[in-house]
C-alpha atoms as a PDB file:
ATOM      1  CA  UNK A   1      -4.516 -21.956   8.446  1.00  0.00           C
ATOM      2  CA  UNK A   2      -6.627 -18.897   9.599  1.00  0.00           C
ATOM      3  CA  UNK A   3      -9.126 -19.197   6.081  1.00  0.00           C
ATOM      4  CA  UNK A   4     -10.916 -22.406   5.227  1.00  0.00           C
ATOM      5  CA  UNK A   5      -9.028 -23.068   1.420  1.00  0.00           C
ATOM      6  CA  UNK A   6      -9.825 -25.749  -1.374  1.00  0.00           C
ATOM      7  CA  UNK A   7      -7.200 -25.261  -3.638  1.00  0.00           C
ATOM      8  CA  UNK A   8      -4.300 -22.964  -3.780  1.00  0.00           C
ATOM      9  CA  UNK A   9      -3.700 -21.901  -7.755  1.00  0.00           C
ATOM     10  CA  UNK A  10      -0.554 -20.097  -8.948  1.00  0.00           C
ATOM     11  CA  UNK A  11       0.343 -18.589 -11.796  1.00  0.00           C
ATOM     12  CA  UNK A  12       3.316 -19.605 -13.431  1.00  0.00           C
ATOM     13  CA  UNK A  13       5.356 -17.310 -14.909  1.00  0.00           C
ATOM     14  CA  UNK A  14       6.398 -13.537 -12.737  1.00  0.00           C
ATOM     15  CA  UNK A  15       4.449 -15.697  -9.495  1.00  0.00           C
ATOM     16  CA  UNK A  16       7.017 -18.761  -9.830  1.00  0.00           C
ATOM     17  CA  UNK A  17       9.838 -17.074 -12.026  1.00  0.00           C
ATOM     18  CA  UNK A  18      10.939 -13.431 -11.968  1.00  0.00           C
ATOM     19  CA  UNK A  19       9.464 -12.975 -15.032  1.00  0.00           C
ATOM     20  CA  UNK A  20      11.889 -13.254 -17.536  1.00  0.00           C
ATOM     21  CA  UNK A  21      13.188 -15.964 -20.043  1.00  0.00           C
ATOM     22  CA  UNK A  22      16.921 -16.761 -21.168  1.00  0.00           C
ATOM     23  CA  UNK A  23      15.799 -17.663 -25.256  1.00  0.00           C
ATOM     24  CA  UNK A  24      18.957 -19.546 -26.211  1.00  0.00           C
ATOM     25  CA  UNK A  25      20.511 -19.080 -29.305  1.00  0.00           C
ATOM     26  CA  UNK A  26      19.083 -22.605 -30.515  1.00  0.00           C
ATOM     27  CA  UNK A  27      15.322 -21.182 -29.410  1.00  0.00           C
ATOM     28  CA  UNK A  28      15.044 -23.090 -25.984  1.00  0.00           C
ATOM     29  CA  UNK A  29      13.900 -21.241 -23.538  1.00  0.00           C
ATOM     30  CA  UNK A  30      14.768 -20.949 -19.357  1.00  0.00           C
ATOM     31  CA  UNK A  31      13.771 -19.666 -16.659  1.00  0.00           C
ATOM     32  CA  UNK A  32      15.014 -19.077 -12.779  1.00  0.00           C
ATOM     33  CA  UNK A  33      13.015 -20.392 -10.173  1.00  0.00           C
ATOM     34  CA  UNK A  34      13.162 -20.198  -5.947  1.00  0.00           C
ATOM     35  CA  UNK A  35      14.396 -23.902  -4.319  1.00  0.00           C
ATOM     36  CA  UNK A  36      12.821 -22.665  -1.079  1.00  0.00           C
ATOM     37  CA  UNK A  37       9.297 -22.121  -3.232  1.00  0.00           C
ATOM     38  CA  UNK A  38      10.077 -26.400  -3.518  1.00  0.00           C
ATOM     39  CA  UNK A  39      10.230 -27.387  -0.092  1.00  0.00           C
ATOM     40  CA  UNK A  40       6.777 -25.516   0.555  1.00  0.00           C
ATOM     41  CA  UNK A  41       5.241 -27.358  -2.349  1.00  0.00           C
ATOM     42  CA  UNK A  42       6.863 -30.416  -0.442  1.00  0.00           C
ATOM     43  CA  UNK A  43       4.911 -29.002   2.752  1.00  0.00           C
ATOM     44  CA  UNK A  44       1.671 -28.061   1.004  1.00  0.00           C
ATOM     45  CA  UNK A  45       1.709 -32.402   0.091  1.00  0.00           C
ATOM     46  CA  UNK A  46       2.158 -33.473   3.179  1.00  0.00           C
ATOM     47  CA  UNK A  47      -0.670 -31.167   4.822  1.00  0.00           C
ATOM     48  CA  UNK A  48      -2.777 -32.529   2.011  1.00  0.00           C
ATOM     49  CA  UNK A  49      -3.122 -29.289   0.538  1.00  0.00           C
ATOM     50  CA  UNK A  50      -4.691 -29.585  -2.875  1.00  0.00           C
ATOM     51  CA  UNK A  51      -2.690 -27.134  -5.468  1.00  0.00           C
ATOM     52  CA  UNK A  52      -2.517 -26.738  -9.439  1.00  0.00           C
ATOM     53  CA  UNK A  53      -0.035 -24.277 -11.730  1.00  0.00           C
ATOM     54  CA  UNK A  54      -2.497 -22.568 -14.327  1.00  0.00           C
ATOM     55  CA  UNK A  55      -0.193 -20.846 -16.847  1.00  0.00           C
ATOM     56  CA  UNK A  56      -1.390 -19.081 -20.129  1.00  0.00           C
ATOM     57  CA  UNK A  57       2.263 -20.119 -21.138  1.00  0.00           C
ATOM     58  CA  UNK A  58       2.613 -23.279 -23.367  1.00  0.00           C
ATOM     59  CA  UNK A  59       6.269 -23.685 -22.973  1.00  0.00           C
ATOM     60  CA  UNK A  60       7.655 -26.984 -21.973  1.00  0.00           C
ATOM     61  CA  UNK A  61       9.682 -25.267 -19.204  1.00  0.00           C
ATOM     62  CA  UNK A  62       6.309 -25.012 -17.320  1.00  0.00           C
ATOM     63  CA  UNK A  63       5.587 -28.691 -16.746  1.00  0.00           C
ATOM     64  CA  UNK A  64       9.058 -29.964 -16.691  1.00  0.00           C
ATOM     65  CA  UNK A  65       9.143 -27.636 -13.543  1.00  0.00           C
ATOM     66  CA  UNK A  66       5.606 -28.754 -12.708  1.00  0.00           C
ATOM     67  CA  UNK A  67       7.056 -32.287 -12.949  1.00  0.00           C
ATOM     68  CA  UNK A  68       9.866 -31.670 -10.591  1.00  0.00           C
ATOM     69  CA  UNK A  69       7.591 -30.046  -7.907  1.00  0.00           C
ATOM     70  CA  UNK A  70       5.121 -32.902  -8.482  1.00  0.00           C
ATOM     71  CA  UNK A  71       2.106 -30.406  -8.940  1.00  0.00           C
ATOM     72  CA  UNK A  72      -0.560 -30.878 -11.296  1.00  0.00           C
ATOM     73  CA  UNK A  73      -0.160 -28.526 -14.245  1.00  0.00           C
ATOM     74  CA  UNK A  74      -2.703 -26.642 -16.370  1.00  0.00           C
ATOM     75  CA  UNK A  75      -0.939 -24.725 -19.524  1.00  0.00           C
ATOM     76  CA  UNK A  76      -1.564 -22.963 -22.537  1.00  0.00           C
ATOM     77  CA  UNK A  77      -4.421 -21.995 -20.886  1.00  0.00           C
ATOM     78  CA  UNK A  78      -6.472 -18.825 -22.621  1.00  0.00           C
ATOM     79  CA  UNK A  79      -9.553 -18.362 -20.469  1.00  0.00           C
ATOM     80  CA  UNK A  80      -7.821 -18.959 -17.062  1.00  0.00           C
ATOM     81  CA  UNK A  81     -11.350 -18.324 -15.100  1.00  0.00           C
ATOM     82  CA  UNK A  82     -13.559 -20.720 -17.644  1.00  0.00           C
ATOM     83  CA  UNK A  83     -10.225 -23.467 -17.093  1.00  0.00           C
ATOM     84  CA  UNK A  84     -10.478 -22.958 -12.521  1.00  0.00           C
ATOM     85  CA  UNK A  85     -14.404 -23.193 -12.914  1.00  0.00           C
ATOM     86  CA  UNK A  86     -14.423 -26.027 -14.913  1.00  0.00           C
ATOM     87  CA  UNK A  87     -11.522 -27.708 -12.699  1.00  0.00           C
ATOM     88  CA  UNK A  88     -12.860 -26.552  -9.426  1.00  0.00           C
ATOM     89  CA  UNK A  89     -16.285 -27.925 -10.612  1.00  0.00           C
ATOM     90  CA  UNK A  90     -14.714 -31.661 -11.950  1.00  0.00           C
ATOM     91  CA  UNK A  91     -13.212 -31.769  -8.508  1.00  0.00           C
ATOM     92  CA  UNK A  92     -15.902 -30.499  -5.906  1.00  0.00           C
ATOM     93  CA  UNK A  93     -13.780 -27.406  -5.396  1.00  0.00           C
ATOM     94  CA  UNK A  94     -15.956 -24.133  -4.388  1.00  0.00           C
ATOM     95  CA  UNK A  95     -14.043 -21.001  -6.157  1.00  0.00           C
ATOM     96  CA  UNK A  96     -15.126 -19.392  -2.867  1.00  0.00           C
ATOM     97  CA  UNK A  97     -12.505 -21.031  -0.921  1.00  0.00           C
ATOM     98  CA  UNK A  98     -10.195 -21.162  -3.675  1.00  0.00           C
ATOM     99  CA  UNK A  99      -6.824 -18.915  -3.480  1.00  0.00           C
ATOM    100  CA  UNK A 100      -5.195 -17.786  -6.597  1.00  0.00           C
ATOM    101  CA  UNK A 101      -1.645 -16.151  -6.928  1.00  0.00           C
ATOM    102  CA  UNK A 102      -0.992 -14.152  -9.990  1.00  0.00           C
ATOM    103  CA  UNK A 103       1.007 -10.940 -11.422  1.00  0.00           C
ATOM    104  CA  UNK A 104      -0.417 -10.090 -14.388  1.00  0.00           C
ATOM    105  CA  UNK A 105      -3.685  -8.524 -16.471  1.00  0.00           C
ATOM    106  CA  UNK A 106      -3.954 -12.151 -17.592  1.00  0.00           C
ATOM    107  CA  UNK A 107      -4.952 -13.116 -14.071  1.00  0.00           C
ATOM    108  CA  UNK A 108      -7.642 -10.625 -14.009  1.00  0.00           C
ATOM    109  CA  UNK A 109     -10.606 -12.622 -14.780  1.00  0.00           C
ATOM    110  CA  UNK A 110      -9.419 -15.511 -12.589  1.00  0.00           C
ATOM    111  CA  UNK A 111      -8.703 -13.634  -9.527  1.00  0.00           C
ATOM    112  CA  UNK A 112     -12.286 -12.056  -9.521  1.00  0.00           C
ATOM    113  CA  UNK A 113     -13.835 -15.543  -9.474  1.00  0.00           C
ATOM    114  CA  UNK A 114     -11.957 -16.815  -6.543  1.00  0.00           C
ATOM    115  CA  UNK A 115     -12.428 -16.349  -2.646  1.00  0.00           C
ATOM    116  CA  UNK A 116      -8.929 -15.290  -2.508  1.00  0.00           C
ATOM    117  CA  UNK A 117      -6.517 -13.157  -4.764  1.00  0.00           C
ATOM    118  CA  UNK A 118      -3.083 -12.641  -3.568  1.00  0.00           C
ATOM    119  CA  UNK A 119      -0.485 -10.617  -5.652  1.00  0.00           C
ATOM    120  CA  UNK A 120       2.680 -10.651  -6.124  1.00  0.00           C
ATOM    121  CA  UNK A 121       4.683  -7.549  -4.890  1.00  0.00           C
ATOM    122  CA  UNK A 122       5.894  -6.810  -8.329  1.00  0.00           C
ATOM    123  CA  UNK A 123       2.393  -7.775 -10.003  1.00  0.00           C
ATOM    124  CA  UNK A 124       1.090  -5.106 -12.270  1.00  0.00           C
ATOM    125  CA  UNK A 125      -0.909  -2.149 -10.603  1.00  0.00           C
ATOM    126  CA  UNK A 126      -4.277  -3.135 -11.034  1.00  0.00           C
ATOM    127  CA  UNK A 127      -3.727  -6.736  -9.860  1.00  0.00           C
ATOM    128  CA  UNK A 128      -2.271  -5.558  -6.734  1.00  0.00           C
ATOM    129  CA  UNK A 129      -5.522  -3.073  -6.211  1.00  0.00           C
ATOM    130  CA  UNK A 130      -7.755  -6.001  -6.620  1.00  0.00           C
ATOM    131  CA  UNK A 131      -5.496  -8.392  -4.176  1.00  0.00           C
ATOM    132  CA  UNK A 132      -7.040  -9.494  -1.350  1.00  0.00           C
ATOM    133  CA  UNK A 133      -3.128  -9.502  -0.201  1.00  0.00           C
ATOM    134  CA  UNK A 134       0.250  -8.576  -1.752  1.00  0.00           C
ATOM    135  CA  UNK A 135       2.991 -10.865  -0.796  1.00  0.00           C
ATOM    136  CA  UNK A 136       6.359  -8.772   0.373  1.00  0.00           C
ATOM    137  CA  UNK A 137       8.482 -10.903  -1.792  1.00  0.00           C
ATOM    138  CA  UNK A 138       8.452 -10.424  -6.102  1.00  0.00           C
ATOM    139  CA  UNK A 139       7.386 -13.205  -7.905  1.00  0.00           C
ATOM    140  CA  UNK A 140      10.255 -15.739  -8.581  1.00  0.00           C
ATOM    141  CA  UNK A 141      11.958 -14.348  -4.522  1.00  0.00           C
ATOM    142  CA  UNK A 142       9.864 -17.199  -2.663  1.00  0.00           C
ATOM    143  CA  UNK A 143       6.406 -16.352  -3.163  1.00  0.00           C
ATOM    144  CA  UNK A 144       4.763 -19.521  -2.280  1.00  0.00           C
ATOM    145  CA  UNK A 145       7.167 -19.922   1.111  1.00  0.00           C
ATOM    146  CA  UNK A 146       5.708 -16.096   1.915  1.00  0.00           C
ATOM    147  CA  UNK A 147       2.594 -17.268   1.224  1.00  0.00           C
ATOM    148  CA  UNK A 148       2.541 -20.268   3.842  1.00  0.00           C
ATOM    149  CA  UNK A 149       3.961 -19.071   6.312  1.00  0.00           C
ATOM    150  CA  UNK A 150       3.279 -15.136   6.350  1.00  0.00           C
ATOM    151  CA  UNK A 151      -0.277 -15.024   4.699  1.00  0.00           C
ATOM    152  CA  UNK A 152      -1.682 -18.571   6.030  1.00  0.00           C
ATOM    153  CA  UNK A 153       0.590 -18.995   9.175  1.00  0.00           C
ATOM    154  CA  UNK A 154       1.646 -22.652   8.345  1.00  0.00           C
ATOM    155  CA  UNK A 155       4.989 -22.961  10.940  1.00  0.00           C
ATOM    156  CA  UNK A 156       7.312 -24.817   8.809  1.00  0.00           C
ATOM    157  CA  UNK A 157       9.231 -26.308  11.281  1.00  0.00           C
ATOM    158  CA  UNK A 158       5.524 -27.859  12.614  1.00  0.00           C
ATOM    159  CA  UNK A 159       4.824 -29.265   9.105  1.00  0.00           C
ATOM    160  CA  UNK A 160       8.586 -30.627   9.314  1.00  0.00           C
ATOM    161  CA  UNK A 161       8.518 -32.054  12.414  1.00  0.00           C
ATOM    162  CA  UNK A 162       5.278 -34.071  11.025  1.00  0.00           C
ATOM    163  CA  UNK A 163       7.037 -35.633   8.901  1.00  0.00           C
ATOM    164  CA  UNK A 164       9.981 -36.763  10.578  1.00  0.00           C
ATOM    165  CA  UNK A 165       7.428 -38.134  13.114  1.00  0.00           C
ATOM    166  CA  UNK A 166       5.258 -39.725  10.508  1.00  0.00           C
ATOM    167  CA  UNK A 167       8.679 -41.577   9.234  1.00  0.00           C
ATOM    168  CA  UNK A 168       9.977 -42.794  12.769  1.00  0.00           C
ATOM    169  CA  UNK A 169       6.309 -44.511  13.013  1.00  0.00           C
ATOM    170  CA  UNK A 170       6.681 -46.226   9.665  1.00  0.00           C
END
């Protein structure tokens, strides 16, 4: 990694979803997600990476795919900034070497408080202005495998290659 980070933070929905919802007809809700966006999750744990999902949405779809990634989830979350500054602060996290992804005007406040704001190349107008960088990818297309290897230059195959070597030693 090129930048010294604490924490990577990503919005949940248009970051980790395209940004739209199936509503089925009995009111459950779904959502797509990228499998590739799951094996860099997988690579951000074994680099010891701290991350965190902070989502204004309150829908159950949000941890249960929290759950599956095995990433700490924050939802239902109005004041995303007050939520990272009192989570970066609980944690000994500076927000200067925190990185947030996000798409939205909701991600606004947040991504002015942190070290670095990265967009999403579908992210509203003003978010993308303010982005320290815009991913190439739309939210939902692979953000967070654009992210690690594109933005912080994490080789993959490095990261993979640790862990098959960590498992022959074990």
């Amino acid at each position: 990694m090129n930048i010294a980070i604490d924490l990577l933070v990503f919005d949940f929905d248009g970051v980790l979803t395209d940004n739209r919802v199936w509503v089925m007809e009995n009111g459950l809700e779904a959502v797509a997600c990228h499998r590739g966006d799951g094996l860099g999750f997988d690579m951000l744990r074994k680099l010891g990476v701290p991350v965190l999902i902070l989502s204004t949405e309150s829908n159950p779809v949000v941890r249960a795919r929290a759950g599956k990634l095995r990433v700490p989830v924050t939802q239902g979350v109005g004041d995303k900034a007050g939520q990272l500054r009192a989570y970066c602060q609980e944690r000994g996290y500076a927000l200067s070497r925190v990185l947030y992804v996000g798409n939205d005007l909701n991600d606004y406040e947040v991504m002015k408080l942190v070290g670095y704001a990265v967009a999403v190349a579908d992210a509203h107008p003003l978010i993308r202005d303010m982005a320290w960088r815009v991913t190439r990818c739309r939210g939902g297309d692979g953000v967070v495998r654009e992210l690690l290897e594109e933005i912080l230059a994490i080789d993959p195959l490095a990261v993979l290659k640790l862990s098959s070597t960590e498992a022959a030693s074990s």
